[in-house]
PDB file of N, CA and C in Angstrom:
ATOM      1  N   UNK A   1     -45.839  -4.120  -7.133  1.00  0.00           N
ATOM      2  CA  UNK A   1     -45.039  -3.470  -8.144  1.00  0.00           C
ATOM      3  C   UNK A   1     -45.483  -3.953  -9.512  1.00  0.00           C
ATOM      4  N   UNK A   2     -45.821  -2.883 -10.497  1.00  0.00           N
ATOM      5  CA  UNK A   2     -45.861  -3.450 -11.836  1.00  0.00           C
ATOM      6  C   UNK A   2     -44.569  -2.798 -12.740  1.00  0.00           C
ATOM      7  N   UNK A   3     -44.941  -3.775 -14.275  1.00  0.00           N
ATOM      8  CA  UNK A   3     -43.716  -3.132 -15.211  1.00  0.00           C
ATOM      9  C   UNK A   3     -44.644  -2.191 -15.525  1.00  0.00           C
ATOM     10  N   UNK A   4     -43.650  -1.179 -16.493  1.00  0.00           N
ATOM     11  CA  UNK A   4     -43.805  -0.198 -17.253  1.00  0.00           C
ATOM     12  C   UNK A   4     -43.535  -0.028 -18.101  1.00  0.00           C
ATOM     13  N   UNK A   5     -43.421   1.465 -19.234  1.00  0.00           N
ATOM     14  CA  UNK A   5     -42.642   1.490 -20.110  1.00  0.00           C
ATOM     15  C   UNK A   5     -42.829   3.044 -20.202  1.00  0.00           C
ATOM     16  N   UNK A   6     -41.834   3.730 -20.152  1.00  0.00           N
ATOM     17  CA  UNK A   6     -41.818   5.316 -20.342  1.00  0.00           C
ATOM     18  C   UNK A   6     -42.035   5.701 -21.165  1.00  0.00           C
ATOM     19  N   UNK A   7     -42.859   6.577 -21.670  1.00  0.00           N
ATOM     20  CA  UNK A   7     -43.504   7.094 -22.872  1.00  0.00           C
ATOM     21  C   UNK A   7     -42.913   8.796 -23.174  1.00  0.00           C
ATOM     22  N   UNK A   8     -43.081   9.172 -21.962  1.00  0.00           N
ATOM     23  CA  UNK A   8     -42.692  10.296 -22.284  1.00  0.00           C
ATOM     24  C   UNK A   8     -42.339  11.339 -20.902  1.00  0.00           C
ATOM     25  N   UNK A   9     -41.588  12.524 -21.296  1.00  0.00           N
ATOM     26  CA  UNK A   9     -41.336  13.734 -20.093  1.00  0.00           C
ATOM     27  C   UNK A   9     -42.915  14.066 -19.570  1.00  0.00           C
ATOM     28  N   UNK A  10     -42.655  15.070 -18.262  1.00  0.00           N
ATOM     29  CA  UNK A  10     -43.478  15.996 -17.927  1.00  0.00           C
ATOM     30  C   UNK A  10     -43.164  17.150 -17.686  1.00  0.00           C
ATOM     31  N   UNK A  11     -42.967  18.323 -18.491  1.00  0.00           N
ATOM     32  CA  UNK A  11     -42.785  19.205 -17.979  1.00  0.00           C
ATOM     33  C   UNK A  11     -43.811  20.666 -17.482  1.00  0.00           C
ATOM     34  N   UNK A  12     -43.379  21.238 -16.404  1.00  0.00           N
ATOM     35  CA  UNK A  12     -44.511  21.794 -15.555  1.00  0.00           C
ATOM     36  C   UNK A  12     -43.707  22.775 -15.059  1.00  0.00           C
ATOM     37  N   UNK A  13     -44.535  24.309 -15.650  1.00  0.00           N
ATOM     38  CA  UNK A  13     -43.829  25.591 -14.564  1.00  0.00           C
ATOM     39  C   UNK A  13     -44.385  25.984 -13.880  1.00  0.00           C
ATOM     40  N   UNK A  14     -45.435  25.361 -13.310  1.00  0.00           N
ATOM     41  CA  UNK A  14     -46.280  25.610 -11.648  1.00  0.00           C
ATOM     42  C   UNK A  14     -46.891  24.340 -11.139  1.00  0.00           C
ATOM     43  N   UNK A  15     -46.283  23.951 -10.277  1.00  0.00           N
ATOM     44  CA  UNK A  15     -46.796  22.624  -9.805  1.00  0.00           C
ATOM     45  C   UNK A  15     -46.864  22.428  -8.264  1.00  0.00           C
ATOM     46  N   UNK A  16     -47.343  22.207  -7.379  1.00  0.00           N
ATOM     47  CA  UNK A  16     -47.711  21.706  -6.437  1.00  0.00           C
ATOM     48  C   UNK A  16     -45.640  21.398  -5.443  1.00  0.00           C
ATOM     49  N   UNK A  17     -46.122  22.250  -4.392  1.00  0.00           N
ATOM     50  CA  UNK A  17     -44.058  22.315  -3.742  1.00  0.00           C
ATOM     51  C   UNK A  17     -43.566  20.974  -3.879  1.00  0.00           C
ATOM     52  N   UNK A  18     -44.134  20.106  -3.200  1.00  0.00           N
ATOM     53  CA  UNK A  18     -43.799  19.061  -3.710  1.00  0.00           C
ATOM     54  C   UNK A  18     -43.082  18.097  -4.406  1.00  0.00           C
ATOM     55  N   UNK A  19     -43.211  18.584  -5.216  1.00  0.00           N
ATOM     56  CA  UNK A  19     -42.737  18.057  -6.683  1.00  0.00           C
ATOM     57  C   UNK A  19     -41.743  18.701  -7.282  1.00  0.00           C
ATOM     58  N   UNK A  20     -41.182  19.730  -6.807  1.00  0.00           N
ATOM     59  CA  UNK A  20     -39.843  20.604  -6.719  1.00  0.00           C
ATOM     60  C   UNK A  20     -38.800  19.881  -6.814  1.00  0.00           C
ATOM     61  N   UNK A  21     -37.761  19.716  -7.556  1.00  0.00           N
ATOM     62  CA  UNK A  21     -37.109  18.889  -7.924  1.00  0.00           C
ATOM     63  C   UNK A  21     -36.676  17.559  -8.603  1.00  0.00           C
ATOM     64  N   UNK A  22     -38.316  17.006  -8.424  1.00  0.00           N
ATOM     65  CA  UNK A  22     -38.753  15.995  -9.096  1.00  0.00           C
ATOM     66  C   UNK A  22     -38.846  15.876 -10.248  1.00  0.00           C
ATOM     67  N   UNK A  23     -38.499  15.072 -11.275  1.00  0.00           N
ATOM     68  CA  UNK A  23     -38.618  14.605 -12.476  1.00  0.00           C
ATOM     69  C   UNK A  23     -39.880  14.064 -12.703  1.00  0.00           C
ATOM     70  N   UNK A  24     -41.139  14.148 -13.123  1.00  0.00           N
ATOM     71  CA  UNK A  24     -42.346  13.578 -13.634  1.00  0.00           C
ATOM     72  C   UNK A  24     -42.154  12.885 -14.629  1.00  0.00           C
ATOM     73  N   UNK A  25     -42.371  11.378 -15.433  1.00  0.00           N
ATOM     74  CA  UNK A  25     -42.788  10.781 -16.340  1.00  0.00           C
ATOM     75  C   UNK A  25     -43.788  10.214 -16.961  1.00  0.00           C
ATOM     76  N   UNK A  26     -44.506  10.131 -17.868  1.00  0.00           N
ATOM     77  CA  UNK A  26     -45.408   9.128 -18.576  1.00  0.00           C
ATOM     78  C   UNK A  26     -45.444   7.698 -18.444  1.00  0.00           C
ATOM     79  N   UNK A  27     -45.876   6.677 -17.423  1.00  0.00           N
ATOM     80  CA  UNK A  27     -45.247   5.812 -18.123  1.00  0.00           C
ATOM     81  C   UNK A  27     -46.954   4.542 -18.614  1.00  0.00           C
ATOM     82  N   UNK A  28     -46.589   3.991 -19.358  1.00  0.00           N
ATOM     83  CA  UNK A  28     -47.521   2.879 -19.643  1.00  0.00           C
ATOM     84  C   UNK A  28     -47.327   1.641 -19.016  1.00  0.00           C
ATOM     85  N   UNK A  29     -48.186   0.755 -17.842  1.00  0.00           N
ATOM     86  CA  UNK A  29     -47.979   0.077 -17.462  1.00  0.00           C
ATOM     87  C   UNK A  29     -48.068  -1.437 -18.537  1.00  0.00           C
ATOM     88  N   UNK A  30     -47.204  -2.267 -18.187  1.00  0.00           N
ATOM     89  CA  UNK A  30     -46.878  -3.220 -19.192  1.00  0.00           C
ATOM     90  C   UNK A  30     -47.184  -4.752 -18.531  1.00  0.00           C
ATOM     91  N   UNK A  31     -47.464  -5.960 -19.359  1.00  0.00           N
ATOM     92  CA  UNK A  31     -47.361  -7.327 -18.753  1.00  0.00           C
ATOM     93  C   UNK A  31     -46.245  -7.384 -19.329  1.00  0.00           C
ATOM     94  N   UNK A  32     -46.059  -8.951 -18.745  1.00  0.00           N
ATOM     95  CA  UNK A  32     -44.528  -9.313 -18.883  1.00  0.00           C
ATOM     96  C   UNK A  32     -43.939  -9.845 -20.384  1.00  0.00           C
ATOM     97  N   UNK A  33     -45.285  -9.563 -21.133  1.00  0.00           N
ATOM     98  CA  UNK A  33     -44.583  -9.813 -22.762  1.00  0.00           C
ATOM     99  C   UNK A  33     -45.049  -7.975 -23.077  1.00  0.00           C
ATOM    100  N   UNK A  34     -44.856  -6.556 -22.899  1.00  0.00           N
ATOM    101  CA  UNK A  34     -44.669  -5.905 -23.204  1.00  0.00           C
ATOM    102  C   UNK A  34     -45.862  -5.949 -23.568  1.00  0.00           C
ATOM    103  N   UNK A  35     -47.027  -6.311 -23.440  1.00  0.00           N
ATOM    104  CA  UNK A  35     -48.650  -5.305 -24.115  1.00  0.00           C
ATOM    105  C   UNK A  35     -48.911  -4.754 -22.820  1.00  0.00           C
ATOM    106  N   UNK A  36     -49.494  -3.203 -23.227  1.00  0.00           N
ATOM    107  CA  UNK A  36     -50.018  -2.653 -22.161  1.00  0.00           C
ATOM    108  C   UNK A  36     -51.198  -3.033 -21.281  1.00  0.00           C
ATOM    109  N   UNK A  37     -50.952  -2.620 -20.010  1.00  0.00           N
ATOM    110  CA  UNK A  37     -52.027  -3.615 -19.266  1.00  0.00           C
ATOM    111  C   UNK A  37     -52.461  -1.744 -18.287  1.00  0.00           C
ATOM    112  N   UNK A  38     -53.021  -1.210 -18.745  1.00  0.00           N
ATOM    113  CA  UNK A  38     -53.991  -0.416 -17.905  1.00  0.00           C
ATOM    114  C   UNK A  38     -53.576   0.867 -18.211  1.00  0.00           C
ATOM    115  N   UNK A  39     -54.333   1.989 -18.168  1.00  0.00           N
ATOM    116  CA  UNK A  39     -54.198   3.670 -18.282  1.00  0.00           C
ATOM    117  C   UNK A  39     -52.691   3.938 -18.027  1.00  0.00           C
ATOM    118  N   UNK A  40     -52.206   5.017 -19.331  1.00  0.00           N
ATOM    119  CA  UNK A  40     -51.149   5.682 -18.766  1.00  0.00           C
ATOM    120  C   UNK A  40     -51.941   6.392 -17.430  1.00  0.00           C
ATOM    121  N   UNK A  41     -49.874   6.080 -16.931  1.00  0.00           N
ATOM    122  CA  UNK A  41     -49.790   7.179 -15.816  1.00  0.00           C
ATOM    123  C   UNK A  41     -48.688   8.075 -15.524  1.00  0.00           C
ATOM    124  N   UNK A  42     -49.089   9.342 -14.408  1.00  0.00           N
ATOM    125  CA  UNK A  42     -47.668  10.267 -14.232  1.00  0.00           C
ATOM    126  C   UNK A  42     -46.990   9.734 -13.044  1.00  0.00           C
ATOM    127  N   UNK A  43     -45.874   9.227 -13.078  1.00  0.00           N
ATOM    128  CA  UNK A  43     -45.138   8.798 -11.781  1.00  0.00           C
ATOM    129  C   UNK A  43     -44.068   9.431 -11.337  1.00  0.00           C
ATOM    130  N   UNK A  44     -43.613  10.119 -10.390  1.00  0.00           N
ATOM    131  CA  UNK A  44     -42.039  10.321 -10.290  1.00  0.00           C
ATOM    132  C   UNK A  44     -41.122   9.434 -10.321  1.00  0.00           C
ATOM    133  N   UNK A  45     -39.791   9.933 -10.814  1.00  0.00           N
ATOM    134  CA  UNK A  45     -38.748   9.062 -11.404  1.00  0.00           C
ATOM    135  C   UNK A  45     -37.944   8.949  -9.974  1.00  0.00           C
ATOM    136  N   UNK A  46     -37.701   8.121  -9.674  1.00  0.00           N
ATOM    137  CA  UNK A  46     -36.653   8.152  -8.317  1.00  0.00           C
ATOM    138  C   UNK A  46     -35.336   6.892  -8.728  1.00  0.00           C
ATOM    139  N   UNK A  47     -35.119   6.837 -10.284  1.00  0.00           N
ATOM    140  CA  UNK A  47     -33.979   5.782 -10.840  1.00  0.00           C
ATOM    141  C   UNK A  47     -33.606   6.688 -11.707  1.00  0.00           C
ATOM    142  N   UNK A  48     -33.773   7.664 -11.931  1.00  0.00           N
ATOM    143  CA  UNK A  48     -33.015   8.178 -13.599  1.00  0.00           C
ATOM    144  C   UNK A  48     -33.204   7.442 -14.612  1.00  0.00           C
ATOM    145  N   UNK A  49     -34.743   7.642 -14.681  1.00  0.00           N
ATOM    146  CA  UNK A  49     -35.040   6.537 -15.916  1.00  0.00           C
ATOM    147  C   UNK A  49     -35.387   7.524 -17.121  1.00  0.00           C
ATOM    148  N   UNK A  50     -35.525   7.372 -18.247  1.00  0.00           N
ATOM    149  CA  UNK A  50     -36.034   7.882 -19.772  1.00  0.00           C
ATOM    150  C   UNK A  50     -37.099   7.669 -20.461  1.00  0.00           C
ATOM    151  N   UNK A  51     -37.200   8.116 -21.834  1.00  0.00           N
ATOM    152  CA  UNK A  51     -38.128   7.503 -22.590  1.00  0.00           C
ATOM    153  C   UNK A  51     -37.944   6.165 -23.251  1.00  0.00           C
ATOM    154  N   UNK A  52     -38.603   5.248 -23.426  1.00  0.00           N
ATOM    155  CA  UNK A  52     -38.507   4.164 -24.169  1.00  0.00           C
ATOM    156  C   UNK A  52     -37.846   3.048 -23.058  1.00  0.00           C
ATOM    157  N   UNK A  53     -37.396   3.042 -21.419  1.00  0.00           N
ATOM    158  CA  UNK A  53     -37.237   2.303 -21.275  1.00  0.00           C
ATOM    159  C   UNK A  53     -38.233   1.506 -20.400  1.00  0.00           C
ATOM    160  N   UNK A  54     -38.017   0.299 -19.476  1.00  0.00           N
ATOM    161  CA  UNK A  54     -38.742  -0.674 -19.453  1.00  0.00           C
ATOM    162  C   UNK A  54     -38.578  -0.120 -17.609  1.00  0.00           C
ATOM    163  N   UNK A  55     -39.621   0.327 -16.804  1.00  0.00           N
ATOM    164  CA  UNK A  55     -39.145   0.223 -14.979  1.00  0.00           C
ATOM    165  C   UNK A  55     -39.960  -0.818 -14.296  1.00  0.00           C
ATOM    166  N   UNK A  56     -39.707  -0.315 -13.276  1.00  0.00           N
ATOM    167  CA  UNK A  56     -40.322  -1.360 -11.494  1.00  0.00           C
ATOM    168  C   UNK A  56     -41.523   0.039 -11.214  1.00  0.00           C
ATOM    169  N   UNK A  57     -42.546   0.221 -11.295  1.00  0.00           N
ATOM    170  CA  UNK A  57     -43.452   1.161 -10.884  1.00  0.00           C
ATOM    171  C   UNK A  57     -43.991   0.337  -9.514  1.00  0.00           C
ATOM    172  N   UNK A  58     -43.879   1.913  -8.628  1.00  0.00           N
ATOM    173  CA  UNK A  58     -44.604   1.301  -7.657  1.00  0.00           C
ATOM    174  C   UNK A  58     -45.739   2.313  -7.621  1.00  0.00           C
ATOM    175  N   UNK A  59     -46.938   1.530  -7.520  1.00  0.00           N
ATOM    176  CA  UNK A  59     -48.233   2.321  -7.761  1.00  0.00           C
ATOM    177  C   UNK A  59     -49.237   2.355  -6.471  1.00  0.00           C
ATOM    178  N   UNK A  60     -49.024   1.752  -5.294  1.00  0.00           N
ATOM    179  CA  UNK A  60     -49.600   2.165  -4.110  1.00  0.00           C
ATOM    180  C   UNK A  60     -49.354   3.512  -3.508  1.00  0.00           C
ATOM    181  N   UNK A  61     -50.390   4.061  -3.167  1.00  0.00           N
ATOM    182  CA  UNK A  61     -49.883   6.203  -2.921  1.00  0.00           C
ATOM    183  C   UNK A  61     -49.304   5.564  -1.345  1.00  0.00           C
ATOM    184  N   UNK A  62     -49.027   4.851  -0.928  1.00  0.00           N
ATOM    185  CA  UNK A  62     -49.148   5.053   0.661  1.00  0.00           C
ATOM    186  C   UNK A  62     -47.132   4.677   0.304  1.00  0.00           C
ATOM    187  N   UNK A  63     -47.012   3.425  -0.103  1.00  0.00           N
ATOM    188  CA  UNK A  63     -45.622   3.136   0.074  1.00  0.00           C
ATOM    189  C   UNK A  63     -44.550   3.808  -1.204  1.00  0.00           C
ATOM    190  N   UNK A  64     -45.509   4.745  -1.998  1.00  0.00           N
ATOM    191  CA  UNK A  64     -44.617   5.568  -2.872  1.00  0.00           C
ATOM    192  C   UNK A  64     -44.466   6.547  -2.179  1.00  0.00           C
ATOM    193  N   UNK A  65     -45.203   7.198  -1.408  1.00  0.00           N
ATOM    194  CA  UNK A  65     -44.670   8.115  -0.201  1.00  0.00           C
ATOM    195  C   UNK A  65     -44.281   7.926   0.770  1.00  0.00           C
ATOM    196  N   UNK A  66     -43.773   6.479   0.710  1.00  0.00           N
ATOM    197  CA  UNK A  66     -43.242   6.222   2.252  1.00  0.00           C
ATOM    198  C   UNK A  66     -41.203   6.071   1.295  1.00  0.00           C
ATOM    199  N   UNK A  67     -41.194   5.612   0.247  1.00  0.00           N
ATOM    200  CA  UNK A  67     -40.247   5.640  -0.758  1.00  0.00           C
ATOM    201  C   UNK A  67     -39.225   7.213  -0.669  1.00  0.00           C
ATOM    202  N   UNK A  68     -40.435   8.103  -1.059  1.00  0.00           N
ATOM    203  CA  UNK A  68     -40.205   9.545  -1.166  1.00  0.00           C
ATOM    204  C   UNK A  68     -39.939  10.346   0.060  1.00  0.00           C
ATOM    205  N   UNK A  69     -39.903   9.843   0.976  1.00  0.00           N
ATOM    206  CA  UNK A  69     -40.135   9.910   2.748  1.00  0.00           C
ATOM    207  C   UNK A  69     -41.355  11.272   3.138  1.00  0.00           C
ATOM    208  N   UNK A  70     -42.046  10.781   2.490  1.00  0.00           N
ATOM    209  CA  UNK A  70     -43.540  11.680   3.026  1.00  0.00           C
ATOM    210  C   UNK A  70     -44.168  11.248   3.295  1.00  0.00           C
ATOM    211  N   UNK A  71     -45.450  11.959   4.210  1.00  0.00           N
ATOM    212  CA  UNK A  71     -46.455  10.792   4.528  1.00  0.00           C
ATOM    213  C   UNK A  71     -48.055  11.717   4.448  1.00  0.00           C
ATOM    214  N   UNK A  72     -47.817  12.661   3.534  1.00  0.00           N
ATOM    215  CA  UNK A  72     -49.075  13.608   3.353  1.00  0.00           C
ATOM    216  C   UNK A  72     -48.643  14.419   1.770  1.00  0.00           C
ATOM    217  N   UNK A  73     -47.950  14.196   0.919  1.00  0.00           N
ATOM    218  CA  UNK A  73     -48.312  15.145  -0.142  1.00  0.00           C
ATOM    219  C   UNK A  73     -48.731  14.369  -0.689  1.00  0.00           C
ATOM    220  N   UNK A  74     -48.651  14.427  -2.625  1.00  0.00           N
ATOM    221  CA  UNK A  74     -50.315  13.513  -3.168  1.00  0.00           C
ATOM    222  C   UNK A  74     -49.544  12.818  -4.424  1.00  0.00           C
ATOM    223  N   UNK A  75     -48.625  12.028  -3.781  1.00  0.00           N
ATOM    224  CA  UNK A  75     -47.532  10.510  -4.622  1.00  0.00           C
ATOM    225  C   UNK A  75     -48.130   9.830  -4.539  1.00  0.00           C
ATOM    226  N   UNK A  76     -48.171   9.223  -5.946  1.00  0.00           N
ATOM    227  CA  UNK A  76     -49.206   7.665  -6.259  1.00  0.00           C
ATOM    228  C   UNK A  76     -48.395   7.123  -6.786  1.00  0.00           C
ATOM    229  N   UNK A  77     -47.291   7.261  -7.595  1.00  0.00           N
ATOM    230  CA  UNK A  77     -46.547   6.127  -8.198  1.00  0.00           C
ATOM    231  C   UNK A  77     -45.349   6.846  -8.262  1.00  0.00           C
ATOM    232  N   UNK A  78     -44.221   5.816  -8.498  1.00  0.00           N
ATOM    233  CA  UNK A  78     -42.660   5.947  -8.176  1.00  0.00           C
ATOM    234  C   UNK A  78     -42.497   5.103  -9.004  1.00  0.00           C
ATOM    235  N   UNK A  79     -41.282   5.647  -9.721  1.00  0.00           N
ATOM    236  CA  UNK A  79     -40.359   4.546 -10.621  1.00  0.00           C
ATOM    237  C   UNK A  79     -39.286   3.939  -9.460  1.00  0.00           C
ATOM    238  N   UNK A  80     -38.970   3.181  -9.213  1.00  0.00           N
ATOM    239  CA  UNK A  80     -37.966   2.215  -8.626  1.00  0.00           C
ATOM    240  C   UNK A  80     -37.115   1.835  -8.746  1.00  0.00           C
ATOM    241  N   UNK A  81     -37.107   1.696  -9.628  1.00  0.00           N
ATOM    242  CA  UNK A  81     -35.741   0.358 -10.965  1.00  0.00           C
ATOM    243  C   UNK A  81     -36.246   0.608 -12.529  1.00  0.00           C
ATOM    244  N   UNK A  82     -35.149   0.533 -13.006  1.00  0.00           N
ATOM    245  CA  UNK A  82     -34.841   0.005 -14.426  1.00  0.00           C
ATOM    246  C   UNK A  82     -34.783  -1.198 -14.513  1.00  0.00           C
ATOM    247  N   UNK A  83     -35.466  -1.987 -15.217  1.00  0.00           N
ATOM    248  CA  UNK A  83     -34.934  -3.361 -15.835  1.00  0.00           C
ATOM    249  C   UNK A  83     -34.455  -3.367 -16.883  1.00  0.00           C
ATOM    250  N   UNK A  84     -33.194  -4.324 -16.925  1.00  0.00           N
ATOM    251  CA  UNK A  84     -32.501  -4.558 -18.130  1.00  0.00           C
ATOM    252  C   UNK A  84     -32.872  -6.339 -18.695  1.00  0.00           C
ATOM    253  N   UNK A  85     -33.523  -6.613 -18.188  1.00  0.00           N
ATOM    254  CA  UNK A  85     -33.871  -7.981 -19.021  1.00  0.00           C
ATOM    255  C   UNK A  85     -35.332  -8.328 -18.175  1.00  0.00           C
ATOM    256  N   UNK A  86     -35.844  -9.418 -18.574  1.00  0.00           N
ATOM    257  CA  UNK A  86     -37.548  -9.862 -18.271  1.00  0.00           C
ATOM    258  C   UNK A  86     -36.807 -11.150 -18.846  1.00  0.00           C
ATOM    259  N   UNK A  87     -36.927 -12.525 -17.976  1.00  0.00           N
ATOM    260  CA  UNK A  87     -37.102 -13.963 -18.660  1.00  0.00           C
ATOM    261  C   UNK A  87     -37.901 -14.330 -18.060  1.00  0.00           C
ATOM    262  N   UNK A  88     -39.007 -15.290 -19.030  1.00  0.00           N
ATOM    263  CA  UNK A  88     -39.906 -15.499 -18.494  1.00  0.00           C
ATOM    264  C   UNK A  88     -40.061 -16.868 -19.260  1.00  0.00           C
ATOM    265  N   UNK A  89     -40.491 -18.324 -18.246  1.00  0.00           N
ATOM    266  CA  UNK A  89     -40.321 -19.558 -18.379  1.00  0.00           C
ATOM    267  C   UNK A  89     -41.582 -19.744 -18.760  1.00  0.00           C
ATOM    268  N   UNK A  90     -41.585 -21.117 -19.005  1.00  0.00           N
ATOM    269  CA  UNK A  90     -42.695 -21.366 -19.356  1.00  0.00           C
ATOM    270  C   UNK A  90     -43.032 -23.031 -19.213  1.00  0.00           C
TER     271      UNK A  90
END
């Protein structure tokens, strides 16, 4: 699981059945002091998450479709969770 940070909607009026009902997001994957750490990506939202906030991305295609309960359409990442705080020791 990595952090994230939602950047933005997806919206789409022909897309793959799939994804029918699904919410698509932007999100930018993040380290744990908030600099981005690798390519945006499109993930489905499965928390009711937004723009600007902070999630739990899960970015393996096998257990984001095992999340989504599929085991053949073409899910690579899932939002999970919202986080509301990050402490980090030192």
């Amino acid at each position: 699981m990595k952090l994230a940070k939602v950047i933005g909607n997806v919206v789409s009026t022909m897309k793959h059945p799939c994804y029918k009902g699904l919410k698509i997001l932007m999100v930018q994957p993040i380290d744990h002091l908030g600099k981005s750490d690798g390519p945006v990506v499109l993930s489905c939202d499965h928390a009711g998450a937004g723009p600007g906030e902070i999630v739990l991305l899960q970015q393996d295609g096998n257990a984001a479709r095992e999340l989504l309960g599929t085991k053949h359409d073409p899910f690579h990442s899932v939002i999970v969770g919202i986080v509301d705080q990050i402490d980090v020791e030192k």
